[in-house]
Every structure is written in C-alpha cells, then in structure tokens.
PDB file of N, CA and C in Angstrom:
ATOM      1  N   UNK A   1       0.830  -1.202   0.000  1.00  0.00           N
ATOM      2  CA  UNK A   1       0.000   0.000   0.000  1.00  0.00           C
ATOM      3  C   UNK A   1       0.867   1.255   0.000  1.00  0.00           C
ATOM      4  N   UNK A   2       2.142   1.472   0.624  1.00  0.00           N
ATOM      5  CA  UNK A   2       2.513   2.759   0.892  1.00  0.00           C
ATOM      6  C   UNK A   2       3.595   2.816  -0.178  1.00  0.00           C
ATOM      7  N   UNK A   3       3.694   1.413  -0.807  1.00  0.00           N
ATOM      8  CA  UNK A   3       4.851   1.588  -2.052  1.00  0.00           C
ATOM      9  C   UNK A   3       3.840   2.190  -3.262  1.00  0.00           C
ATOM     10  N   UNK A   4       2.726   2.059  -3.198  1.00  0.00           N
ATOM     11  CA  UNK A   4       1.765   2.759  -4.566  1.00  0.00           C
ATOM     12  C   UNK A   4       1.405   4.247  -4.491  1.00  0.00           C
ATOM     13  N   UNK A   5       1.222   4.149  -2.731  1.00  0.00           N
ATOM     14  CA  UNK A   5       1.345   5.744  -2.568  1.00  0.00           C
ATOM     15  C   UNK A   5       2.730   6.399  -3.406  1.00  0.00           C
ATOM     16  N   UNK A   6       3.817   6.037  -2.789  1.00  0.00           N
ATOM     17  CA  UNK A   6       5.082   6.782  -3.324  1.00  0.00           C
ATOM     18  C   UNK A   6       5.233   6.842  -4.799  1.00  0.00           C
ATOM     19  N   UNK A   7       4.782   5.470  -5.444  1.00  0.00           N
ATOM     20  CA  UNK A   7       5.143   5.656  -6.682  1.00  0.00           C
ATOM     21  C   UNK A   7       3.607   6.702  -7.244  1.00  0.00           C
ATOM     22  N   UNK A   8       2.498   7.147  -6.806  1.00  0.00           N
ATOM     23  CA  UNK A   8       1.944   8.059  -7.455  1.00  0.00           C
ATOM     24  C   UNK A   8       1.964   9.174  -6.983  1.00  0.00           C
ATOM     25  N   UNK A   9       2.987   9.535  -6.066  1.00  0.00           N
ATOM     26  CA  UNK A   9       2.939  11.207  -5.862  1.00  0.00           C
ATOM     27  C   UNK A   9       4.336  11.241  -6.450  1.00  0.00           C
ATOM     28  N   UNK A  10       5.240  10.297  -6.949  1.00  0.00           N
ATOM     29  CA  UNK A  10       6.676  10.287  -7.938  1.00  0.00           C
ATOM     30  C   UNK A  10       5.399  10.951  -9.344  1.00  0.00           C
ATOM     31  N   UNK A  11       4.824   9.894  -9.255  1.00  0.00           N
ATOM     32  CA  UNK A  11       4.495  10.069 -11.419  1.00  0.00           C
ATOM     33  C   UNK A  11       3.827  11.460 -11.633  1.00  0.00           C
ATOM     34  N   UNK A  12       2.902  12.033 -10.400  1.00  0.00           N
ATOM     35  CA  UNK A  12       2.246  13.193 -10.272  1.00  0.00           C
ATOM     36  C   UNK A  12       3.297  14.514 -10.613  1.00  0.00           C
ATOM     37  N   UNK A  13       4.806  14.033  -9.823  1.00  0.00           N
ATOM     38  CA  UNK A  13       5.156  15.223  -9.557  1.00  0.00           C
ATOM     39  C   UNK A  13       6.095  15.025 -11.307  1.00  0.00           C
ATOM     40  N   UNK A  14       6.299  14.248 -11.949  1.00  0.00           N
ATOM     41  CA  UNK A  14       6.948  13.754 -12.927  1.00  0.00           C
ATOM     42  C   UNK A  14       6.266  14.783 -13.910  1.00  0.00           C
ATOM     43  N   UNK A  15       4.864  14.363 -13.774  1.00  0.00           N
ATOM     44  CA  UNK A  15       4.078  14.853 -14.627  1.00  0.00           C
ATOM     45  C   UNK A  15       4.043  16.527 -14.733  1.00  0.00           C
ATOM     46  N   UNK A  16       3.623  17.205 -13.225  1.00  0.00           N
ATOM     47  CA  UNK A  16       3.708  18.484 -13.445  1.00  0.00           C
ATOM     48  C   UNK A  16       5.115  19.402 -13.778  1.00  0.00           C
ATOM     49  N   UNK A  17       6.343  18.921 -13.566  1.00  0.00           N
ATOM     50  CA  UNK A  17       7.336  19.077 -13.717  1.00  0.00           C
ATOM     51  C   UNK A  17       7.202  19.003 -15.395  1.00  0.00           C
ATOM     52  N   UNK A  18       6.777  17.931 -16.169  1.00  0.00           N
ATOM     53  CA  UNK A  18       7.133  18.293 -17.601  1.00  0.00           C
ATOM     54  C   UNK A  18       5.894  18.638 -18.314  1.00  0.00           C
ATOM     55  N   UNK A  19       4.585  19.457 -17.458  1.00  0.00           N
ATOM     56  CA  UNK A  19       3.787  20.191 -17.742  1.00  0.00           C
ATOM     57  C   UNK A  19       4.399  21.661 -18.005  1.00  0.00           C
ATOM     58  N   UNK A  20       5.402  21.675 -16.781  1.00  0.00           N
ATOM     59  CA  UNK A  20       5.340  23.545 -16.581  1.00  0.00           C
ATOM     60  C   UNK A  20       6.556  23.898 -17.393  1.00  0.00           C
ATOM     61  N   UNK A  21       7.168  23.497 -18.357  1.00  0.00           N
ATOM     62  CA  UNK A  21       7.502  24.442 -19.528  1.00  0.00           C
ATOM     63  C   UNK A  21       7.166  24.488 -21.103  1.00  0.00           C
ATOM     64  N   UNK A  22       5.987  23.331 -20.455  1.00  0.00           N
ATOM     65  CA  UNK A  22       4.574  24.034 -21.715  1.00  0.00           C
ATOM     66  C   UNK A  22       3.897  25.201 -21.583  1.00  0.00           C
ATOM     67  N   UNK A  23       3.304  25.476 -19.914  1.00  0.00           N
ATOM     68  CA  UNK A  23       2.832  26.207 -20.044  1.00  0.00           C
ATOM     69  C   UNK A  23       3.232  27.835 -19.728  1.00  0.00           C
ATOM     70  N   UNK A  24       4.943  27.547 -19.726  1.00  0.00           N
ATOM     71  CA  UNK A  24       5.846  28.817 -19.741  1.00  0.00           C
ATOM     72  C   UNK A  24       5.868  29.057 -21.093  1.00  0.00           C
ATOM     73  N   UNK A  25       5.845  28.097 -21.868  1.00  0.00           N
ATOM     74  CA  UNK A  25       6.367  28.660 -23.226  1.00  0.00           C
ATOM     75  C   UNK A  25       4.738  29.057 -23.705  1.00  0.00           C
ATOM     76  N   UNK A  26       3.815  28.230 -23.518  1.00  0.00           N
ATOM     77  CA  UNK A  26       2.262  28.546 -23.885  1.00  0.00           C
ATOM     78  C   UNK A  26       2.216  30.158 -23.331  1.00  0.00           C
ATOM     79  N   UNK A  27       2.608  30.981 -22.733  1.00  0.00           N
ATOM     80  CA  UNK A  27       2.358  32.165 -21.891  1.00  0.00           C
ATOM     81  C   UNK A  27       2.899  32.832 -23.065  1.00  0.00           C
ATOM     82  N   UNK A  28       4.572  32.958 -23.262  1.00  0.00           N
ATOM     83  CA  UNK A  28       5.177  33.537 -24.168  1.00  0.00           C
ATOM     84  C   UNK A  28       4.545  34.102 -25.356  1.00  0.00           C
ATOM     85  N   UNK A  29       3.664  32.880 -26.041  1.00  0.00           N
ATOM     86  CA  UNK A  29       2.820  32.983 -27.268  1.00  0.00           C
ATOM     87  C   UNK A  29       1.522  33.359 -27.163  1.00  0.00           C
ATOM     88  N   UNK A  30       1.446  34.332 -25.714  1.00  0.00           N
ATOM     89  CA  UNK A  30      -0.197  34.665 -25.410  1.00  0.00           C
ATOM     90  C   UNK A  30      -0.791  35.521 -26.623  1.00  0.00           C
ATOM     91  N   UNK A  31      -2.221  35.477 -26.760  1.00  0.00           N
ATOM     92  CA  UNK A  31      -2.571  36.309 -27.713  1.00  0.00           C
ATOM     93  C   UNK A  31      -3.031  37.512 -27.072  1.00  0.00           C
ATOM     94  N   UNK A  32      -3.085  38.704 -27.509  1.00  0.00           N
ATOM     95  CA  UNK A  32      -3.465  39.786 -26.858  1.00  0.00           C
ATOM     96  C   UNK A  32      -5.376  39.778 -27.571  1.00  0.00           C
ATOM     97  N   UNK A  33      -5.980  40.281 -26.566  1.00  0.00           N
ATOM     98  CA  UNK A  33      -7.378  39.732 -27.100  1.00  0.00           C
ATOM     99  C   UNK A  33      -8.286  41.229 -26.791  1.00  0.00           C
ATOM    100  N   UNK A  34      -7.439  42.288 -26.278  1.00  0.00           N
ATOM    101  CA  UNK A  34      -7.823  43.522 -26.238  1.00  0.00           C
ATOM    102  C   UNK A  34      -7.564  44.068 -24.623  1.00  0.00           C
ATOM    103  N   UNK A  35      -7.761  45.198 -23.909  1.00  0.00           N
ATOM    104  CA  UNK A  35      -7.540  45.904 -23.535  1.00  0.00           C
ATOM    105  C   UNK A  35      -6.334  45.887 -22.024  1.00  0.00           C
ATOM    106  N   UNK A  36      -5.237  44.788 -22.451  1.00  0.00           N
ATOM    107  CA  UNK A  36      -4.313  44.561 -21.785  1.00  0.00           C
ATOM    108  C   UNK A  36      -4.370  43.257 -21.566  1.00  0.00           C
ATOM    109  N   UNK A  37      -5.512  41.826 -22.052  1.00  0.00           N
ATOM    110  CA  UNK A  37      -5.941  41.134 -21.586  1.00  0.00           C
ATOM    111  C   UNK A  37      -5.292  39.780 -22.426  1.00  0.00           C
ATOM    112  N   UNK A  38      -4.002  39.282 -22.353  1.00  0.00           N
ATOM    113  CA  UNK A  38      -3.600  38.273 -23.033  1.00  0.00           C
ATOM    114  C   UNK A  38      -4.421  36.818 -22.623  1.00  0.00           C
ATOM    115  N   UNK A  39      -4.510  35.579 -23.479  1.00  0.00           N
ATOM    116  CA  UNK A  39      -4.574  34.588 -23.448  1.00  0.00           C
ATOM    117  C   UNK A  39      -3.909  33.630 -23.863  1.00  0.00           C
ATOM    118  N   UNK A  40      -4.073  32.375 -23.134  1.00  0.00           N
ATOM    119  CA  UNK A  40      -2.860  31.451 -23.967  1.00  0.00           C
ATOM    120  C   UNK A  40      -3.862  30.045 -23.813  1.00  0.00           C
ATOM    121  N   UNK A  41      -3.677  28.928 -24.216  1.00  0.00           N
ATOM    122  CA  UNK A  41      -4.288  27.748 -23.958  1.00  0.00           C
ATOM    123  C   UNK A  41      -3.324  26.552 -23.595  1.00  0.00           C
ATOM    124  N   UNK A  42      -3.723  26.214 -22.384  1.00  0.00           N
ATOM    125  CA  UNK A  42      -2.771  25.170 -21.628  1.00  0.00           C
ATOM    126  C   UNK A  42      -3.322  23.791 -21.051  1.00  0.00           C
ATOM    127  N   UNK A  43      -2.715  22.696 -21.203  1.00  0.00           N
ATOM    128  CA  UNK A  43      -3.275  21.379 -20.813  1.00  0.00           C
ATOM    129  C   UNK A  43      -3.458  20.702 -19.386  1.00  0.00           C
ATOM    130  N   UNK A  44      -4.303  21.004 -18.591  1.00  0.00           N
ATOM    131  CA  UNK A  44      -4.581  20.659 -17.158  1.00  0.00           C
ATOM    132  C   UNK A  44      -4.698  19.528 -17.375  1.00  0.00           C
ATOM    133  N   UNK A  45      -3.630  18.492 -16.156  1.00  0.00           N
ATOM    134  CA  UNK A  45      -3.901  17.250 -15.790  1.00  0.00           C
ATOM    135  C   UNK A  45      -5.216  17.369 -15.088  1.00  0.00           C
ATOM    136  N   UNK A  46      -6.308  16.541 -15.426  1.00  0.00           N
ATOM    137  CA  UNK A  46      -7.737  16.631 -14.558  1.00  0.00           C
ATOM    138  C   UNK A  46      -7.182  15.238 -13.774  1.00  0.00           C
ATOM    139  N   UNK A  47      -8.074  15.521 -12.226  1.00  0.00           N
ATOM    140  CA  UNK A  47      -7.480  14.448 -10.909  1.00  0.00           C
ATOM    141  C   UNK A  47      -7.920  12.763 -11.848  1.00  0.00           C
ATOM    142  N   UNK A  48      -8.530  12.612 -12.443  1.00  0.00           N
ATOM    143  CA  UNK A  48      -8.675  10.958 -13.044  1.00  0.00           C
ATOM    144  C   UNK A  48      -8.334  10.642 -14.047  1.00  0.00           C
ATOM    145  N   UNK A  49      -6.716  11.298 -14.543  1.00  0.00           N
ATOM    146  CA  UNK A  49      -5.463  11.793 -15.330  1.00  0.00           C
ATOM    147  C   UNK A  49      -5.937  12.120 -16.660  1.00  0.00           C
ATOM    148  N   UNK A  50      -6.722  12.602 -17.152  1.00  0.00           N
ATOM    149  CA  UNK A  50      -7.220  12.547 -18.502  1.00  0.00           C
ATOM    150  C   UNK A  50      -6.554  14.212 -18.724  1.00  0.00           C
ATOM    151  N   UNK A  51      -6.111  14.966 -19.846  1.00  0.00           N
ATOM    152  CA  UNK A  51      -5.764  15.981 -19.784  1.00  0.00           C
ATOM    153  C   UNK A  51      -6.756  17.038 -20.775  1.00  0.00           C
ATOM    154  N   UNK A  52      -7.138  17.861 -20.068  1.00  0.00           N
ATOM    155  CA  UNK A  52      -8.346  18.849 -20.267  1.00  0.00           C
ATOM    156  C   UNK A  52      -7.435  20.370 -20.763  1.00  0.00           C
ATOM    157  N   UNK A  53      -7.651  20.808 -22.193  1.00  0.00           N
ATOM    158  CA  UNK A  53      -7.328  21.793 -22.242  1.00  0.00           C
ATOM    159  C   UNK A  53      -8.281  23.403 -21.795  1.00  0.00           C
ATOM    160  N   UNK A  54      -7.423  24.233 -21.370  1.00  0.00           N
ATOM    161  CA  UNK A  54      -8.702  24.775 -21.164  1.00  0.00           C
ATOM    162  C   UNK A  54      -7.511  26.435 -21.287  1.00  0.00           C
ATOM    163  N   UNK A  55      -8.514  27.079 -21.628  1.00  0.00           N
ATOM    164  CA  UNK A  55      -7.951  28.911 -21.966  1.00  0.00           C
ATOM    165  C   UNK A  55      -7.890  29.769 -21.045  1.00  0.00           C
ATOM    166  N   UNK A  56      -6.552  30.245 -20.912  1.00  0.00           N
ATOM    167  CA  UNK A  56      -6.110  31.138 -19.485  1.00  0.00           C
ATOM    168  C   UNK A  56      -6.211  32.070 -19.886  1.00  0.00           C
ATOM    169  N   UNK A  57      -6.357  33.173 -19.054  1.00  0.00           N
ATOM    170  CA  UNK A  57      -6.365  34.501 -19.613  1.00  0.00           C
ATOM    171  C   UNK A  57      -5.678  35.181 -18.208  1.00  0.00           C
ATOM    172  N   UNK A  58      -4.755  36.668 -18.733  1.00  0.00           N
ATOM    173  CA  UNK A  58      -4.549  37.389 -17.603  1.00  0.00           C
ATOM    174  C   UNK A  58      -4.333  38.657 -17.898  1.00  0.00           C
ATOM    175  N   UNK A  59      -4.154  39.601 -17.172  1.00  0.00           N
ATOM    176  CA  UNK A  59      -4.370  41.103 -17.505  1.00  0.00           C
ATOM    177  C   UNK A  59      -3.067  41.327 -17.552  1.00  0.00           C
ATOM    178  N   UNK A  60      -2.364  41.639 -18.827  1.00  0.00           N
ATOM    179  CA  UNK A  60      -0.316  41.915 -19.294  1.00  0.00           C
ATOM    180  C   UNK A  60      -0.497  43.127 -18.394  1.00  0.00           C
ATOM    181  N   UNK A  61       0.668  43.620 -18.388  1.00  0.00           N
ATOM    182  CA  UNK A  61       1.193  44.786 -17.943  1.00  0.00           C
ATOM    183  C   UNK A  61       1.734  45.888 -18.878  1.00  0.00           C
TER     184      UNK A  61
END
C-alpha cells in the first residue's frame, strides 16, 4: 500500500514538472485579445489523469 502511494505522488510530480515548460512557453505565445488582456491555452492534468485543455487569460502589464 505505501509503495503505490510513493510511486503516485513520484508520477504526479513527474508529470507536473514536464507540464510547466509548456505552459511557460504557452504564456510567451499569449494572444493579446484587447484591452491589456492576453490569453494562452494550456493542458490541465484533470485528478482521473485525462488531460483537459482549457484557456487562461490574464491582464499583461
């Protein structure tokens, strides 16, 4: 039991680790969508591992 624990908070952290310079580089290529308000589209691991894209948005500077 506690060896399945370890090996799924290993693959979890595996996973977000080679999520987050997708979604550094996904930022880079934000689109500007009007009044300071970039967007980008990035792939969320959903918790029953299936990966859900979904559209970020944030106010540039």
């Amino acid at each position: 039991m506690r060896r399945a624990g370890i090996s799924l908070v290993l693959t979890s952290t595996v996973l977000v680790a080679a999520l987050a310079p997708v979604v550094a580089s996904a930022r880079e290529g934000a689109q500007s969508i009007g009044h300071g308000i970039k967007c980008y589209t990035a792939a969320v691991l959903q918790a029953d591992g299936t990966v859900k894209y979904q559209r970020i948005c944030y106010k540039g500077v």
